[in-house]
N, C-alpha and C. Protein backbone atom coordinates (compact mmCIF):
# COMPACT_ATOMS: atom_id res chain seq x y z
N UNK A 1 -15.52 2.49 5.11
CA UNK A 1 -15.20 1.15 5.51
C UNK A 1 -14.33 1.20 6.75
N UNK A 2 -14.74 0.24 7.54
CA UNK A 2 -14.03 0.00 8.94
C UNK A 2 -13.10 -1.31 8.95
N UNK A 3 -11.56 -0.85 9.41
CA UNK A 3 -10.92 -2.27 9.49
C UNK A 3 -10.16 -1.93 10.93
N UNK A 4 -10.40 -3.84 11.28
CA UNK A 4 -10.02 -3.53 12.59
C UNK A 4 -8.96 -5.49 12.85
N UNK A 5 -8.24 -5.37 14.20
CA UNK A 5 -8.18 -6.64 14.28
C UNK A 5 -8.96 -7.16 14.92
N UNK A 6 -8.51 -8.30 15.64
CA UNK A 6 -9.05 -9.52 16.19
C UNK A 6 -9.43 -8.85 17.78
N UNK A 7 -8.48 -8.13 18.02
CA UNK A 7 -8.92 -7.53 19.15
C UNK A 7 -9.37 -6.08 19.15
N UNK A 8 -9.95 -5.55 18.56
CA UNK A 8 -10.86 -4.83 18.30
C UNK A 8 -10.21 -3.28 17.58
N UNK A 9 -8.63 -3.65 17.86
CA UNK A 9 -8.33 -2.29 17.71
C UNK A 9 -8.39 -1.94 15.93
N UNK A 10 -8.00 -0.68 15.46
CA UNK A 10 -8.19 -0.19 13.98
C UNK A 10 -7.11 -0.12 13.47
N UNK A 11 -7.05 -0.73 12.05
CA UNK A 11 -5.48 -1.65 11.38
C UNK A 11 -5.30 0.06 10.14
N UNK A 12 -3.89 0.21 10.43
CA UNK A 12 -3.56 1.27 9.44
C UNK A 12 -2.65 0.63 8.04
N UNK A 13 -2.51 1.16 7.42
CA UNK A 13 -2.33 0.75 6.08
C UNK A 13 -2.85 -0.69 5.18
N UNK A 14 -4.51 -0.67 5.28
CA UNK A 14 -4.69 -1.77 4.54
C UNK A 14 -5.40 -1.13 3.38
N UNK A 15 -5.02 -1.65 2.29
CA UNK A 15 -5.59 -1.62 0.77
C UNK A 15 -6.56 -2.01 0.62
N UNK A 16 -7.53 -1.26 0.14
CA UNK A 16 -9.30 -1.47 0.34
C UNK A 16 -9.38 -1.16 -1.44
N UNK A 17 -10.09 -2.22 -2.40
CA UNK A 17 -9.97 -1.66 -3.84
C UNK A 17 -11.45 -2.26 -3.88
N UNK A 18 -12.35 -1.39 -5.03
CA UNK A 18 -13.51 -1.76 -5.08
C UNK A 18 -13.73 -1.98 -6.86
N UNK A 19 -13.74 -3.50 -6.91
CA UNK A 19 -14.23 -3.69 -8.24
C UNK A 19 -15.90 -3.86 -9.00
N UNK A 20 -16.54 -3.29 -9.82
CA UNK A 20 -17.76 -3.23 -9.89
C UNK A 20 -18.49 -4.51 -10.67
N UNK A 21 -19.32 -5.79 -10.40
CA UNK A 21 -19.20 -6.85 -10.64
C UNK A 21 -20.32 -6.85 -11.35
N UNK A 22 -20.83 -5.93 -12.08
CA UNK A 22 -22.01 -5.92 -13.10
C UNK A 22 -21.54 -5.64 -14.10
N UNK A 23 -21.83 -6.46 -15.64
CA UNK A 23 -21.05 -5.86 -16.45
C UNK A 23 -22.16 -4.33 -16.70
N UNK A 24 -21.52 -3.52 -17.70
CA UNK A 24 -21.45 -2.20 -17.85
C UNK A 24 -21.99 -1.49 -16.77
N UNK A 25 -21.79 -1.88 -16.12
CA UNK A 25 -21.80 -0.47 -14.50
C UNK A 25 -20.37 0.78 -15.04
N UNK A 26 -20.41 1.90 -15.00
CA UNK A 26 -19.90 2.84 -15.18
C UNK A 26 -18.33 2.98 -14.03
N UNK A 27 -17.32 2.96 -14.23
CA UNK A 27 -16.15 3.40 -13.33
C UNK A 27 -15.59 4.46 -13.31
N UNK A 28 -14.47 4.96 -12.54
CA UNK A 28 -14.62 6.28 -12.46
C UNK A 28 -13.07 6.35 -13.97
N UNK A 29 -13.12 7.34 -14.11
CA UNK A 29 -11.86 7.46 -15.01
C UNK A 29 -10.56 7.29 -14.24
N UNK A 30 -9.61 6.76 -15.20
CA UNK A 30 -8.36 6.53 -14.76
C UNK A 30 -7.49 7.72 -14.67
N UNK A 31 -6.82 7.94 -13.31
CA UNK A 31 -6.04 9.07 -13.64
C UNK A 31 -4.86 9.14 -13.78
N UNK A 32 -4.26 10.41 -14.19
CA UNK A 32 -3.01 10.37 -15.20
C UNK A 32 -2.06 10.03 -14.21
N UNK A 33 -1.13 9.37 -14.36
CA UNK A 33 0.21 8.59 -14.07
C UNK A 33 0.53 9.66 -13.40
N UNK A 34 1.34 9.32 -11.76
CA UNK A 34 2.09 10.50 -11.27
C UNK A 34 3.39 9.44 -10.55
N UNK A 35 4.13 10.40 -10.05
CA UNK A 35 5.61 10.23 -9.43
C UNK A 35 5.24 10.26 -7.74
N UNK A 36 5.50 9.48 -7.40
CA UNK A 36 5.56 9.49 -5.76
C UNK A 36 6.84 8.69 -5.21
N UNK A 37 7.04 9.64 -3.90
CA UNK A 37 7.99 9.36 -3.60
C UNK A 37 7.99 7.93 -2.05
N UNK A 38 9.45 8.02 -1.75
CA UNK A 38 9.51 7.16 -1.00
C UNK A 38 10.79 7.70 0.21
N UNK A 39 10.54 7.71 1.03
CA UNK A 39 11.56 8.81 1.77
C UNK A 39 12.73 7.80 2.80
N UNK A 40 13.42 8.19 3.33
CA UNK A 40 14.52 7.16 4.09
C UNK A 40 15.17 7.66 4.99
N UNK A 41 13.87 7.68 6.71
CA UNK A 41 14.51 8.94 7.29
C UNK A 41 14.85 8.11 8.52
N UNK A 42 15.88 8.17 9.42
CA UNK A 42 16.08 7.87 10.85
C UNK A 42 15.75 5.97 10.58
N UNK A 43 16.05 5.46 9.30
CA UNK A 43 16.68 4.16 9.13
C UNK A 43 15.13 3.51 9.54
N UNK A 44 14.17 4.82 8.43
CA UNK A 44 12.65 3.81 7.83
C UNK A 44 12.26 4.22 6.78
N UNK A 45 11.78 3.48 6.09
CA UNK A 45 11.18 4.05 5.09
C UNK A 45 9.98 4.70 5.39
N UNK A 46 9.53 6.22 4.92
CA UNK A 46 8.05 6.68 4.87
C UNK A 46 7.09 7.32 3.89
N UNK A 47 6.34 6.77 2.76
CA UNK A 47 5.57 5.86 3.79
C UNK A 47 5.84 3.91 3.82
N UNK A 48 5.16 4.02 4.93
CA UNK A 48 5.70 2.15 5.16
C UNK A 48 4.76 1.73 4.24
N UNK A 49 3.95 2.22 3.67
CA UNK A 49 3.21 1.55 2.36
C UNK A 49 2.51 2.79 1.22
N UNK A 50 2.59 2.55 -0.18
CA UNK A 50 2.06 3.48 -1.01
C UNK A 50 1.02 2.87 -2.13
N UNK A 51 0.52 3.37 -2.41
CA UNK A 51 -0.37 2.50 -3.46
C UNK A 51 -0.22 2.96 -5.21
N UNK A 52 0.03 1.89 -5.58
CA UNK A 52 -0.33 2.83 -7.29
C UNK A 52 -0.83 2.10 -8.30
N UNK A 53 -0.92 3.16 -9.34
CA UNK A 53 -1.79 2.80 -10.03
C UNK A 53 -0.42 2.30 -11.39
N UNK A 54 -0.86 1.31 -12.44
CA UNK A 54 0.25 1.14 -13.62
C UNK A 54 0.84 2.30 -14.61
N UNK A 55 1.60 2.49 -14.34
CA UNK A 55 2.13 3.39 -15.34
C UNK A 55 2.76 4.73 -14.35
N UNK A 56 2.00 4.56 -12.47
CA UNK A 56 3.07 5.42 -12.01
C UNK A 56 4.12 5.61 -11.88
N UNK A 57 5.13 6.09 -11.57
CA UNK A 57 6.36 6.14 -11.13
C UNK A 57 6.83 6.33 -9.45
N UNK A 58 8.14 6.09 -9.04
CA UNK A 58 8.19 5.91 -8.14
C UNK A 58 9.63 6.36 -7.80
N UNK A 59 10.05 7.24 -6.67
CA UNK A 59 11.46 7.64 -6.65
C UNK A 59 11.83 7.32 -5.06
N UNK A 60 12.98 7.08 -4.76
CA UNK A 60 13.23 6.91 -3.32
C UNK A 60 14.35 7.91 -3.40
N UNK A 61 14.26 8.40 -1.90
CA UNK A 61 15.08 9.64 -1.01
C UNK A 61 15.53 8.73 -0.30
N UNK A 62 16.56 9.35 -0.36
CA UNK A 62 17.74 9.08 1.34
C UNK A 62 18.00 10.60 1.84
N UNK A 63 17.17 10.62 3.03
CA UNK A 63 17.46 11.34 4.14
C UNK A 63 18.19 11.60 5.07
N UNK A 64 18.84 10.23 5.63
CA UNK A 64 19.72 9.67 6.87
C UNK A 64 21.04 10.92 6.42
N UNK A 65 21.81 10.01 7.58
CA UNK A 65 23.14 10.56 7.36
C UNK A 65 23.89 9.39 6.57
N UNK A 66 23.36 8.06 6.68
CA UNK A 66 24.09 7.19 6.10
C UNK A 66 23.41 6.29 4.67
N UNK A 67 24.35 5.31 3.92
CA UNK A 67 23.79 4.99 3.30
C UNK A 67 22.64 3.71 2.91
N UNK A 68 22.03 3.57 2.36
CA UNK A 68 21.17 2.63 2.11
C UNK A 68 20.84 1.80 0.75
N UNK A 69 20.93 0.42 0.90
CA UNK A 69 20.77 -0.45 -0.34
C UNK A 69 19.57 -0.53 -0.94
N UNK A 70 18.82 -0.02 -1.72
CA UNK A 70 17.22 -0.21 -1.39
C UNK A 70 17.19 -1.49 -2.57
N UNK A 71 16.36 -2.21 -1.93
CA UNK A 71 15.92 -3.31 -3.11
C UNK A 71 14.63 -4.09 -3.17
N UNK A 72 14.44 -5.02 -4.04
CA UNK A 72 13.06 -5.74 -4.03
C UNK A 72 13.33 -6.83 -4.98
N UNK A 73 12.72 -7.92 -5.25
CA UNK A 73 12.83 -9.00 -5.81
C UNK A 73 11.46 -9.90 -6.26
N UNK A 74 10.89 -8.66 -6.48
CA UNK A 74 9.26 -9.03 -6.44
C UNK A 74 8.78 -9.23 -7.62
N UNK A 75 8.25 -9.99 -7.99
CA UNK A 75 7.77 -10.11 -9.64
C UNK A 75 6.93 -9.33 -10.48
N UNK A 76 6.26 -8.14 -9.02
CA UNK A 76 5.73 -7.03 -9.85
C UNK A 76 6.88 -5.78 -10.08
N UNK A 77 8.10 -5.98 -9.44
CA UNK A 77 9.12 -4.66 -9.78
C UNK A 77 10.32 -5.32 -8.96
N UNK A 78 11.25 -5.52 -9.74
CA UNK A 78 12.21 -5.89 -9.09
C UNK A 78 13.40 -4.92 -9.16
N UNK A 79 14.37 -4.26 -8.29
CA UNK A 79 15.09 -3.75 -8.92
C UNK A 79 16.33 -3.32 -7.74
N UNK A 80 17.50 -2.64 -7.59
CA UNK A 80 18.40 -2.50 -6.47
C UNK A 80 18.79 -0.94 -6.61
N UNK A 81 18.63 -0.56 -5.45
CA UNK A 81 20.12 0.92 -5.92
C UNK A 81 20.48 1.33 -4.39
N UNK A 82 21.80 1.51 -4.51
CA UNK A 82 22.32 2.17 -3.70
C UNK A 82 22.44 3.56 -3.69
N UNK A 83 22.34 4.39 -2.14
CA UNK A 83 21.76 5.54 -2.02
C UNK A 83 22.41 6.28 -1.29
N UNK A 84 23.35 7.04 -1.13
CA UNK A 84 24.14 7.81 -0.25
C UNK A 84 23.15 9.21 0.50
N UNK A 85 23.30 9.59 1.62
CA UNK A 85 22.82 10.26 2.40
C UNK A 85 22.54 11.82 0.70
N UNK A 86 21.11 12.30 0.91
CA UNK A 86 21.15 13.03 -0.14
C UNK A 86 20.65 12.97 -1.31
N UNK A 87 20.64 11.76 -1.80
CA UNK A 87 20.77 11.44 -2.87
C UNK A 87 19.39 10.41 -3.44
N UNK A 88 18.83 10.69 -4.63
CA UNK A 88 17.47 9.97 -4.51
C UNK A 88 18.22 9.13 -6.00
N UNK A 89 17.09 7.90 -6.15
CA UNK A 89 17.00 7.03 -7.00
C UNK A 89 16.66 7.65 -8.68
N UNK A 90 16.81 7.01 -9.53
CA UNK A 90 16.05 7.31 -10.85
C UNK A 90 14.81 6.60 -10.41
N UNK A 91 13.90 7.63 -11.73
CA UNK A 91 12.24 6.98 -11.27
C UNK A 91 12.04 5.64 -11.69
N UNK A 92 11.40 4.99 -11.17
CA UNK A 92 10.89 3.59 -11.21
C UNK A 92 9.40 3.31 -11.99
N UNK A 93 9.53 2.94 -13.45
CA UNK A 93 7.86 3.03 -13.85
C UNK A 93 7.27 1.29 -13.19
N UNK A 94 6.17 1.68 -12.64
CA UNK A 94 5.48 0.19 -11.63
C UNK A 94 4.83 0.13 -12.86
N UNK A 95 4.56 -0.88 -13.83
CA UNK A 95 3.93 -1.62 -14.95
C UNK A 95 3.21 -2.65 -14.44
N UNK A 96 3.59 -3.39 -13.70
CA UNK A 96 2.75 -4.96 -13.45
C UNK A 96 2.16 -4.55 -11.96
N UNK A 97 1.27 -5.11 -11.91
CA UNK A 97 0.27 -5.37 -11.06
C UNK A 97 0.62 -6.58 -9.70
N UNK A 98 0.57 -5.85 -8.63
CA UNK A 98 0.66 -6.70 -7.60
C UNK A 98 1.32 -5.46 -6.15
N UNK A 99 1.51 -7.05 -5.25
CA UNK A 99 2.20 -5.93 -4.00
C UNK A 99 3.80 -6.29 -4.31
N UNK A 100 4.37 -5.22 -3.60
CA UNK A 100 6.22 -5.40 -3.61
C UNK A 100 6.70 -5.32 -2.65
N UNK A 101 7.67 -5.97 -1.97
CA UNK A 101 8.24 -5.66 -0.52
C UNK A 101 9.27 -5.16 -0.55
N UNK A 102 9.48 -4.19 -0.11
CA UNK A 102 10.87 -3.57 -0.61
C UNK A 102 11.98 -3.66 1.16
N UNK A 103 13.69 -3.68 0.83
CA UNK A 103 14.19 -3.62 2.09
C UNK A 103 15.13 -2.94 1.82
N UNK A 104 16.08 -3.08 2.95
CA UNK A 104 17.60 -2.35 2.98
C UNK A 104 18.44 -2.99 3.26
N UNK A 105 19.66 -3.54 2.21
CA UNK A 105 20.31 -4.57 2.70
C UNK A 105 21.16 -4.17 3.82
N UNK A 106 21.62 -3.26 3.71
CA UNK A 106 22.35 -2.93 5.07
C UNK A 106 21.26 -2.92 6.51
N UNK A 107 20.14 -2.36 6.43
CA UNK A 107 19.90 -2.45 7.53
C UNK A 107 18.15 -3.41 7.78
N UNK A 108 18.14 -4.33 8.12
CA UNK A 108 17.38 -4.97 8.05
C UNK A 108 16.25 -4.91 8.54
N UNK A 109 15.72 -4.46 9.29
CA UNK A 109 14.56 -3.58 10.29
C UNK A 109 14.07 -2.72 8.89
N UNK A 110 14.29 -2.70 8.05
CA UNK A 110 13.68 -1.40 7.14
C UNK A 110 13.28 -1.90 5.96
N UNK A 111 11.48 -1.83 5.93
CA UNK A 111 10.92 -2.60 5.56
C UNK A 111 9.68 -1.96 4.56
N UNK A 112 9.20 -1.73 3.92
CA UNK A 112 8.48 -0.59 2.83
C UNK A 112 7.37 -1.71 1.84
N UNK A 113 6.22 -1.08 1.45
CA UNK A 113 5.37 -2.06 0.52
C UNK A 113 4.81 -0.98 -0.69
N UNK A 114 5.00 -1.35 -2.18
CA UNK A 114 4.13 -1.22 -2.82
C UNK A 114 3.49 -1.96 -3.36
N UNK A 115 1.56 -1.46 -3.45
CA UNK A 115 0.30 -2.35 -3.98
C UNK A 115 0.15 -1.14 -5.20
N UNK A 116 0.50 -2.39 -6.26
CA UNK A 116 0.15 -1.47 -7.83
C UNK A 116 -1.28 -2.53 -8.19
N UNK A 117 -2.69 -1.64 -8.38
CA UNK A 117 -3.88 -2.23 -8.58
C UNK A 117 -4.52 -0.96 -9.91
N UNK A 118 -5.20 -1.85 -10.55
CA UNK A 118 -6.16 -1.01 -11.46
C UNK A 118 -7.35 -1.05 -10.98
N UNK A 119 -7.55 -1.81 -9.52
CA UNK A 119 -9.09 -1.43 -9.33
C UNK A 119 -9.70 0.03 -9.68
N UNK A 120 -10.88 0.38 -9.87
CA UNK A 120 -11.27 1.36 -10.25
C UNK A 120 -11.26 2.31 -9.20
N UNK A 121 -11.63 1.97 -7.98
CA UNK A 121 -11.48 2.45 -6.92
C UNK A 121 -10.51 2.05 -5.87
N UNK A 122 -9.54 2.68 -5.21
CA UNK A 122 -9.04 2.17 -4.70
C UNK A 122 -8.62 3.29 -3.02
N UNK A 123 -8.28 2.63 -1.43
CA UNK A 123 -7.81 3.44 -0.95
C UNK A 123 -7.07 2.44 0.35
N UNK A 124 -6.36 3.25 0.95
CA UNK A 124 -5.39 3.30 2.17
C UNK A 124 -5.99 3.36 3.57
N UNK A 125 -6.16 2.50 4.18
CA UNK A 125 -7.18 3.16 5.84
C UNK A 125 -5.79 4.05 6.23
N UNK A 126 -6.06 4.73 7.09
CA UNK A 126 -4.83 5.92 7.93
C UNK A 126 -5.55 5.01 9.47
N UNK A 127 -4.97 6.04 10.51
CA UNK A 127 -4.61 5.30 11.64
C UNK A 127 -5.36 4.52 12.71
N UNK A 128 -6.71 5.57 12.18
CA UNK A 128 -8.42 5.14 12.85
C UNK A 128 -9.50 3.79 11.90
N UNK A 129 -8.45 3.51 10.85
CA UNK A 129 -9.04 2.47 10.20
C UNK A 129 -9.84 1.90 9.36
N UNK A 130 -10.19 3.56 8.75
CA UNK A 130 -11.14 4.00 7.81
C UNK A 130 -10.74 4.15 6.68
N UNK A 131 -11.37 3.66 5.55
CA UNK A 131 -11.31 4.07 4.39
C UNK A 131 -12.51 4.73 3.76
N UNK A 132 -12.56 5.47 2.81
CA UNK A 132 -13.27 6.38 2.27
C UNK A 132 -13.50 6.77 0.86
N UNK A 133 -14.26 6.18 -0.03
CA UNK A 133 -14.23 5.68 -1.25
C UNK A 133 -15.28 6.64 -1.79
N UNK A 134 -15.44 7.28 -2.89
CA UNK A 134 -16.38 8.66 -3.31
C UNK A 134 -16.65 7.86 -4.40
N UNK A 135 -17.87 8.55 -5.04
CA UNK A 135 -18.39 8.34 -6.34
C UNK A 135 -18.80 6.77 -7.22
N UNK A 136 -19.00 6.09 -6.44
CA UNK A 136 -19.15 4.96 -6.60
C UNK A 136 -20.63 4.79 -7.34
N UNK A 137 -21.17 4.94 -8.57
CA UNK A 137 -22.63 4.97 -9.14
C UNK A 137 -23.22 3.26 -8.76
N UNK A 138 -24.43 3.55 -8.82
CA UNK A 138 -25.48 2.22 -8.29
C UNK A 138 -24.85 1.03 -8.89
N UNK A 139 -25.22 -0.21 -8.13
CA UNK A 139 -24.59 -1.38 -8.54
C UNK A 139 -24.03 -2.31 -8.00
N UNK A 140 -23.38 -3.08 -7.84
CA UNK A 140 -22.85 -4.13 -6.79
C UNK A 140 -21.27 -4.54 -7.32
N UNK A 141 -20.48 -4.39 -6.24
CA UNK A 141 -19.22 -4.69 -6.09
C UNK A 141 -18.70 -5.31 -5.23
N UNK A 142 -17.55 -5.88 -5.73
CA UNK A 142 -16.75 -6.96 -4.51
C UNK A 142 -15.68 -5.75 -3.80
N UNK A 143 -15.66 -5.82 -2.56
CA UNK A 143 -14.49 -5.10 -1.77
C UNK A 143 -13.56 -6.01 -1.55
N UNK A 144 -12.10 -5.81 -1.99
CA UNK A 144 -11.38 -6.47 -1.90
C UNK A 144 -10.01 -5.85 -0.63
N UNK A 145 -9.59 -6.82 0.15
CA UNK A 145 -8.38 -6.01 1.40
C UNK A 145 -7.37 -6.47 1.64
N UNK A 146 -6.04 -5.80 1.37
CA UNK A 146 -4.74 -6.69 1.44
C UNK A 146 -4.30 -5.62 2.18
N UNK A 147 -3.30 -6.31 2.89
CA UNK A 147 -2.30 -5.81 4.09
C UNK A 147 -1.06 -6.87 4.49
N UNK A 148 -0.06 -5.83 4.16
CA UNK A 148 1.47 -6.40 4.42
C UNK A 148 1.29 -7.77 5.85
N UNK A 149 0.55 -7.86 6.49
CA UNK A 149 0.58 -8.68 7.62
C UNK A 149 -0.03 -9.48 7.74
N UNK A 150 -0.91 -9.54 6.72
CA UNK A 150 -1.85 -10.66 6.42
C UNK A 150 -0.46 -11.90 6.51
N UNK A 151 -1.12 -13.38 6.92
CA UNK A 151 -0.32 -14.52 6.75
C UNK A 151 0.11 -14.45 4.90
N UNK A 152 1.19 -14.93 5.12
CA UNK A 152 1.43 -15.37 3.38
C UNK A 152 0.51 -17.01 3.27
N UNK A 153 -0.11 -16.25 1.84
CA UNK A 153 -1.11 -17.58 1.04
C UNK A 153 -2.38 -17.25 2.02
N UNK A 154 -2.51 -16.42 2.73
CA UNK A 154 -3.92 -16.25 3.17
C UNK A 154 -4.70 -14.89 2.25
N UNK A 155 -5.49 -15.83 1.65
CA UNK A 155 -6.13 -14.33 1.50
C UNK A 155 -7.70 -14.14 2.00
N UNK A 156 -7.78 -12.93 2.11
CA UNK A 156 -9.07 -12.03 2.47
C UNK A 156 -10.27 -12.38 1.86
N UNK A 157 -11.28 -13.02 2.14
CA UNK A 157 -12.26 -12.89 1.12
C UNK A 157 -12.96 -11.91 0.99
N UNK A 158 -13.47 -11.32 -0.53
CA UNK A 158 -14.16 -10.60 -0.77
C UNK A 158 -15.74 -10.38 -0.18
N UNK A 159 -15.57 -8.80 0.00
CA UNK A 159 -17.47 -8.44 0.47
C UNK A 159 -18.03 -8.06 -0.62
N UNK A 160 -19.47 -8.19 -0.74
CA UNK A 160 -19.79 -7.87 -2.06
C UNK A 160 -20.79 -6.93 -1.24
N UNK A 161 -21.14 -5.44 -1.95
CA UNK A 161 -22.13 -4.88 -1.67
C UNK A 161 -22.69 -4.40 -2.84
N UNK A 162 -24.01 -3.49 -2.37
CA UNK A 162 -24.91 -3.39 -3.20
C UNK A 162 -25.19 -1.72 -2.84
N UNK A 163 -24.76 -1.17 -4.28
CA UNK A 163 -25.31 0.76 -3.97
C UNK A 163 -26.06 0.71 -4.68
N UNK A 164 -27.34 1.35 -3.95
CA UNK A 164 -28.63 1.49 -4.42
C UNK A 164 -28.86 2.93 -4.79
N UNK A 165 -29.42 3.58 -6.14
CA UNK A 165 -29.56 4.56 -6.64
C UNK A 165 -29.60 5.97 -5.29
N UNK A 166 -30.57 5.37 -4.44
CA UNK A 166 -31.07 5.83 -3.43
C UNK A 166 -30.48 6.82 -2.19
N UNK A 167 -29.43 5.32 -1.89
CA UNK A 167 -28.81 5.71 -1.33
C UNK A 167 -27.74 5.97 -1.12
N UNK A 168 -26.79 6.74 -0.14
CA UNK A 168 -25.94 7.93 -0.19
C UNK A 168 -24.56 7.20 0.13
N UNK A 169 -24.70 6.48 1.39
CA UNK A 169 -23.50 5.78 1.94
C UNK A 169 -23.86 4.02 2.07
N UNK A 170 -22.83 3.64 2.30
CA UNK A 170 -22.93 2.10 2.56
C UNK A 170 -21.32 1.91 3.18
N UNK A 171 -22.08 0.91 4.73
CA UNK A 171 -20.47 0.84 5.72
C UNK A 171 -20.24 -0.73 5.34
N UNK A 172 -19.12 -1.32 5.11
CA UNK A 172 -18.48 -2.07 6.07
C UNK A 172 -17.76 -1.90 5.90
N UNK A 173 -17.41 -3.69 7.20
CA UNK A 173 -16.53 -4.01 7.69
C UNK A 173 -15.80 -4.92 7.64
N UNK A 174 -14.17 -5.06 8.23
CA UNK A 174 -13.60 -5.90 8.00
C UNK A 174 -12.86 -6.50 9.04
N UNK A 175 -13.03 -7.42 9.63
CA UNK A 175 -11.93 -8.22 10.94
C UNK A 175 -10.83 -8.44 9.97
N UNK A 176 -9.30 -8.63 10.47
CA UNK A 176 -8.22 -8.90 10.09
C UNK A 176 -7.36 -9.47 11.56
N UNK A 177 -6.28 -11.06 10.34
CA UNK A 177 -5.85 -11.51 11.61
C UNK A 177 -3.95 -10.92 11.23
N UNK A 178 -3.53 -10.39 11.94
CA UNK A 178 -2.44 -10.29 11.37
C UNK A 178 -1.28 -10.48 12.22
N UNK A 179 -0.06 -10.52 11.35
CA UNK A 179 1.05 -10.76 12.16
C UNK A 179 1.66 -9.68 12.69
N UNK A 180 2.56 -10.01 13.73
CA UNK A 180 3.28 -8.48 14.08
C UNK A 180 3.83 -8.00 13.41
N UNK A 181 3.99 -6.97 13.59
CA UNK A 181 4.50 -5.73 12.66
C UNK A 181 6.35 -5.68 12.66
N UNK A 182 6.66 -6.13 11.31
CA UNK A 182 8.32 -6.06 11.80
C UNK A 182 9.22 -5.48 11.50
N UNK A 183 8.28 -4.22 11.17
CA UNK A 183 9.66 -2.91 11.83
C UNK A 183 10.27 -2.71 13.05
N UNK A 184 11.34 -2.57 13.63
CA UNK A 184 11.80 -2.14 14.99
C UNK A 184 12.32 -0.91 15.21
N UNK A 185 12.13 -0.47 16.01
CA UNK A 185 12.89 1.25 15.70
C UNK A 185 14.45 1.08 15.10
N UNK A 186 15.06 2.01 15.01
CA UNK A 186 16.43 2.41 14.72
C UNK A 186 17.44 2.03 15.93
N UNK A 187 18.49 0.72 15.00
CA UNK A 187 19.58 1.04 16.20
C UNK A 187 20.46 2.09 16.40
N UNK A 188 20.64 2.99 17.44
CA UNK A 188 21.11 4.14 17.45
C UNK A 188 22.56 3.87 17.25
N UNK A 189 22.75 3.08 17.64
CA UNK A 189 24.80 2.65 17.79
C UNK A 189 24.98 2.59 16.22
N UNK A 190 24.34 1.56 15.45
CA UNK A 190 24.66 1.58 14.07
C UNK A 190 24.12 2.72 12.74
N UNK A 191 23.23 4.08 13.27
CA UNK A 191 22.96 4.96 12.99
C UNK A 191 23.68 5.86 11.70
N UNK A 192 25.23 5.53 11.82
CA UNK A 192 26.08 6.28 10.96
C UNK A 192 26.57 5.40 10.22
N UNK A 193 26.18 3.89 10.19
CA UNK A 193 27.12 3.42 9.23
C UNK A 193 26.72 3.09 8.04
């Protein structure tokens, strides 16, 4: 799958999940719950977005030299901790379903997303805009695409395609209108505090 914007260029971190819209079409198995992290380096979070599945867990690092408030207020995980240079969070189990915006109260430029989905399939485009979805058996599904920049209350409508026994691959695509991106780099002056 190809995602791109309005002006042609290729959108990185959008959530591409593929639900199968026939009943008993076959999905792939669910896999076992893991721990991923969340890192806090030079006053950003990386990665600026992670995806999971229910029942993962989730830990944040502080890297910096200084400290950081990490928090969220999201109705799929809400929660606060403060983080001294060093020092990581207790794990976080993501149970409910949805996206989360996570920040830093101290420093406001620092801005992080988790999308917790049970789609059966699910993936991340990287920087060229591609996503890449395996094992998908014959049948027809809705592609569904969320991204932190989408307008709020806009959503994406679903593509529905059709894998035919036959055949091997199937492309699309997706235009996206989005807002700017509002991370800003690091202020260097406030760096240590």
């Amino acid at each position: 799958m190809q995602l791109s914007d309005v002006h042609g260029k290729p959108i990185e971190d959008a959530v591409v999940s593929v639900t199968p819209q026939s009943a008993g079409q076959p999905i792939s198995p669910r896999p076992a719950s893991v721990t991923r992290y969340i890192d806090q380096k030079n006053e950003t979070f990386v990665p600026y977005l992670q995806v999971f599945r229910p029942g993962d867990r989730l830990v944040f690092r502080n890297s910096d030299p200084t400290r950081h408030h990490v928090y969220s207020f999201a109705p799929a995980k809400s929660f606060e901790f403060v983080l001294t240079s060093g020092e990581s969070s207790t794990p976080l189990i993501l149970d409910k379903l949805g996206a989360v915006a996570v920040g830093c109260n101290i420093h406001d430029s620092m801005i992080a997303y988790l999308y917790i989905s049970d789609a059966p399939w699910i993936g991340r485009s990287g920087a060229d805009g591609r996503v890449r979805l395996e094992g998908l058996p014959a049948g027809v599904y809705a592609i569904n695409v969320w991204h932190p920049q989408l307008r709020p209350g806009k959503v994406q409508a679903p593509q529905q395609i059709t894998i035919d026994p036959v055949v091997t691959a199937v492309n699309a695509a997706f235009v996206l209108s989005l807002l700017p991106d509002p991370r800003r780099p690091a202020d260097r002056e406030r760096l240590d505090y």
